[in-house]
Protein backbone atom coordinates (compact mmCIF):
# COMPACT_ATOMS: atom_id res chain seq x y z
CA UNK A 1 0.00 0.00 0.00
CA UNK A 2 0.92 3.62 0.11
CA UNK A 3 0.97 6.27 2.78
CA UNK A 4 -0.43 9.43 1.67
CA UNK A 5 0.14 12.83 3.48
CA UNK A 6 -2.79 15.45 2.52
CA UNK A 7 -2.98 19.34 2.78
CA UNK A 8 -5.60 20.73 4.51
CA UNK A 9 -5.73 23.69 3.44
CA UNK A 10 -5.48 22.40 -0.56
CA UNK A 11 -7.34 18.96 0.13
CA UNK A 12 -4.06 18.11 -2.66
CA UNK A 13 -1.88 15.74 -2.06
CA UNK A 14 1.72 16.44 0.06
CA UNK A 15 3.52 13.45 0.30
CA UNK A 16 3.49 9.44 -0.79
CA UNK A 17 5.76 6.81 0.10
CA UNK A 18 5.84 3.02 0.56
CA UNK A 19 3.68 1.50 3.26
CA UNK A 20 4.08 -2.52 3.86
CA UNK A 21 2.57 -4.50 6.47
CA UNK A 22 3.04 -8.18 7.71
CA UNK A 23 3.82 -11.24 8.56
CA UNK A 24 5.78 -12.16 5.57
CA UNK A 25 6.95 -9.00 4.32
CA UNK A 26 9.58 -6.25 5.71
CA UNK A 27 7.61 -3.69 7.27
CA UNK A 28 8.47 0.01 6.21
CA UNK A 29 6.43 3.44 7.48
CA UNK A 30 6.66 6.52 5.59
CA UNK A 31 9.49 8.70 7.19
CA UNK A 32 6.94 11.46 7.45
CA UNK A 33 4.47 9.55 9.79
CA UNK A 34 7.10 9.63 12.67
């Protein structure tokens, strides 16, 4: 999947990055959800 950072103030899209999940996969978190 992908994690998707949205402006408020535009309701446009910010950021996108890489977003995995589970038990047979390496997990990775966009940077910009920290």
């Amino acid at each position: 999947g992908v994690g998707v950072e949205i402006s408020d103030r535009s309701g446009l899209t910010e950021k996108i990055a890489p977003f995995r999940r589970g038990p047979r996969l390496e997990e990775t978190a966009p940077s910009f959800w920290s």
